[in-house]
C-alpha atoms as a PDB file:
ATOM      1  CA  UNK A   1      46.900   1.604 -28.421  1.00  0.00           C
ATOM      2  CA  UNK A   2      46.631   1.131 -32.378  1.00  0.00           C
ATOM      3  CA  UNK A   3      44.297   3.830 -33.814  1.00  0.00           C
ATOM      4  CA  UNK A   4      43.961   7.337 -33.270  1.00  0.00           C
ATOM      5  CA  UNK A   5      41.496   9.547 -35.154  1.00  0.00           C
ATOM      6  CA  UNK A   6      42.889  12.825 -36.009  1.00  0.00           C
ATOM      7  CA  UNK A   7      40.083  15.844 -36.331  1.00  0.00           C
ATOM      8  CA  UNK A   8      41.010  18.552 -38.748  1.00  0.00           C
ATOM      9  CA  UNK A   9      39.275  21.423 -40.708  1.00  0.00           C
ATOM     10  CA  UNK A  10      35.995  18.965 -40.460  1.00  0.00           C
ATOM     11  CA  UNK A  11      37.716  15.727 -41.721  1.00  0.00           C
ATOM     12  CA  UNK A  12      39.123  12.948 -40.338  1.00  0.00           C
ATOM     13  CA  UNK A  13      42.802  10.780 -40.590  1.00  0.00           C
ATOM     14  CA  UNK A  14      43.307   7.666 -38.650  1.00  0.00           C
ATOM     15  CA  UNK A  15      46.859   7.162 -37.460  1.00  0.00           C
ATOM     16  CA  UNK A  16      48.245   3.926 -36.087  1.00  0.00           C
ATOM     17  CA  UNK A  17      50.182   4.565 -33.215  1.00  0.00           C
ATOM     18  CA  UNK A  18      52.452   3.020 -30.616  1.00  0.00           C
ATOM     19  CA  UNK A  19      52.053   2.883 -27.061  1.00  0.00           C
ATOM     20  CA  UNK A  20      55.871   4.351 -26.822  1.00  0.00           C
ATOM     21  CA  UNK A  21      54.773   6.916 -29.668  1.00  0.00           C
ATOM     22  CA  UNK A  22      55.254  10.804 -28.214  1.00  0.00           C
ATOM     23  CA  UNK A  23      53.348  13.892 -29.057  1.00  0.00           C
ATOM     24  CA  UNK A  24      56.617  15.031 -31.225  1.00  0.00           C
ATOM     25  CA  UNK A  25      56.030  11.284 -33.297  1.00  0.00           C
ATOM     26  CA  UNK A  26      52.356  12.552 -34.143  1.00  0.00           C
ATOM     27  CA  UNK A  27      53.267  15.776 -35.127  1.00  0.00           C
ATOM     28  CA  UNK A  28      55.907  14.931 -37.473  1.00  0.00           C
ATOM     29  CA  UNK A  29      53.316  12.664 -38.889  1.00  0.00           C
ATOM     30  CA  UNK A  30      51.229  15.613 -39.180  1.00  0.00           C
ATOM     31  CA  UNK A  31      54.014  17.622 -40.531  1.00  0.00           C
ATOM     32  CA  UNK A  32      54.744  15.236 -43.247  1.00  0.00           C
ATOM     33  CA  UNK A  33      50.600  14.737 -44.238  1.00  0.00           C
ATOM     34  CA  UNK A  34      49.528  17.842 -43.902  1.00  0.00           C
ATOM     35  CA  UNK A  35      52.611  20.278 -44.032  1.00  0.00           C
ATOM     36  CA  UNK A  36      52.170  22.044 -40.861  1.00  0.00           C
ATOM     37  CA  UNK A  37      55.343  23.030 -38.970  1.00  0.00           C
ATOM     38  CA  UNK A  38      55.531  21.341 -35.750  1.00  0.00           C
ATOM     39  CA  UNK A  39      55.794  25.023 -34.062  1.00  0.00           C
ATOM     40  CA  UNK A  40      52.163  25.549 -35.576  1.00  0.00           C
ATOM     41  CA  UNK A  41      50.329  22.703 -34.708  1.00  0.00           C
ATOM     42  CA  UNK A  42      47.532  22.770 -31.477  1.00  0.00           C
ATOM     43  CA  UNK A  43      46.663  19.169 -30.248  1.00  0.00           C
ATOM     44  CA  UNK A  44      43.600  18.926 -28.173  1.00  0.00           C
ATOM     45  CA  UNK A  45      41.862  16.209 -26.199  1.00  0.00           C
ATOM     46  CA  UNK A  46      38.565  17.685 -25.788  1.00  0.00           C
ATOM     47  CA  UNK A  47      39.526  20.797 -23.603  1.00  0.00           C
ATOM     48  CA  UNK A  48      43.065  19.635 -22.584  1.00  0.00           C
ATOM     49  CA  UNK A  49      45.443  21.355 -24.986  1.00  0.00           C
ATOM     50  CA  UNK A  50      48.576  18.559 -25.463  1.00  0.00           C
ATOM     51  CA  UNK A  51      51.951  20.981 -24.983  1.00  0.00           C
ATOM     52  CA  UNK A  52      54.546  18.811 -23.935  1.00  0.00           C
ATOM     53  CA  UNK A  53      55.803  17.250 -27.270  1.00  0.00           C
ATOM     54  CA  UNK A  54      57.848  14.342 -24.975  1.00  0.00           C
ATOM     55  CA  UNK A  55      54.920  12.705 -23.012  1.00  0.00           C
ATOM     56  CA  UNK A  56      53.894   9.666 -24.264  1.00  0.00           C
ATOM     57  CA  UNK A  57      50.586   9.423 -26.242  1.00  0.00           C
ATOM     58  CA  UNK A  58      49.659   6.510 -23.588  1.00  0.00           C
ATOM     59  CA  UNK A  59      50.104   9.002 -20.702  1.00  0.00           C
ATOM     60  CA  UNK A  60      47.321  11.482 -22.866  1.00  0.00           C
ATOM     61  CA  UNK A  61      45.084   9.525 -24.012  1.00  0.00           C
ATOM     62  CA  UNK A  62      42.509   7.721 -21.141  1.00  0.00           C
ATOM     63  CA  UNK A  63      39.527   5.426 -21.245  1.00  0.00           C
ATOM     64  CA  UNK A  64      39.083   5.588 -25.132  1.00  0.00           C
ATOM     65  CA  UNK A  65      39.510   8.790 -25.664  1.00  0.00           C
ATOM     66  CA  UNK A  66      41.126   8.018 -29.714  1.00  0.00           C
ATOM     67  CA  UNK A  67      39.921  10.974 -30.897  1.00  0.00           C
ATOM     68  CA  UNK A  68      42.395  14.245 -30.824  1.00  0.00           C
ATOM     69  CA  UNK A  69      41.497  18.024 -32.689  1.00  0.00           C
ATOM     70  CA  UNK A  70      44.180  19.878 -34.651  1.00  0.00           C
ATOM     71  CA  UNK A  71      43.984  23.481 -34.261  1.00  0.00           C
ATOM     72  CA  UNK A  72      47.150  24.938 -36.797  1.00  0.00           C
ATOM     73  CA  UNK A  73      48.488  28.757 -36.623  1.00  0.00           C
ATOM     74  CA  UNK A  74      47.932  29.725 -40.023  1.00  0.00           C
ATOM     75  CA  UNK A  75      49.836  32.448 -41.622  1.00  0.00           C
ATOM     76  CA  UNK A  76      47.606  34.883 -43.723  1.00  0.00           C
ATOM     77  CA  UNK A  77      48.922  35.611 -47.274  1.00  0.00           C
ATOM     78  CA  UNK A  78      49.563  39.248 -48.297  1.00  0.00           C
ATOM     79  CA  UNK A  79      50.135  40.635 -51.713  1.00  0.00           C
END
């Protein structure tokens, strides 16, 4: 596993992963390129929501499936 295509708001970022990487490596990624808590961010692989931030990305992600959609809880601004 090298390359992972991240899905978000309509565009994409490519990621380059290890095998060993787990869902809580991504997200910090995430965290630190986009600036979305970890508590906020949704991971999906197609219909399978990722929720387990310890599982190995190689465990998630079969036959070619490089492609995951982020989905963030964002918090509407009142004046």
């Amino acid at each position: 596993m090298s390359e992972l295509i991240l899905i978000y708001k309509g565009s994409s970022h490519d990621y380059d992963l290890k095998a060993s990487d787990t869902i809580r490596d991504l997200k910090i990624k995430i965290r630190q390129d986009f600036g979305i808590p970890i508590k906020d961010q949704k991971l999906h692989i197609g219909a399978t929501l990722l929720n387990n931030d310890d599982i190995r990305l190689s465990k998630c992600i079969v036959a070619g499936a490089y492609e995951l959609h982020l989905k963030a809880n964002e918090k509407e601004v009142r004046y």
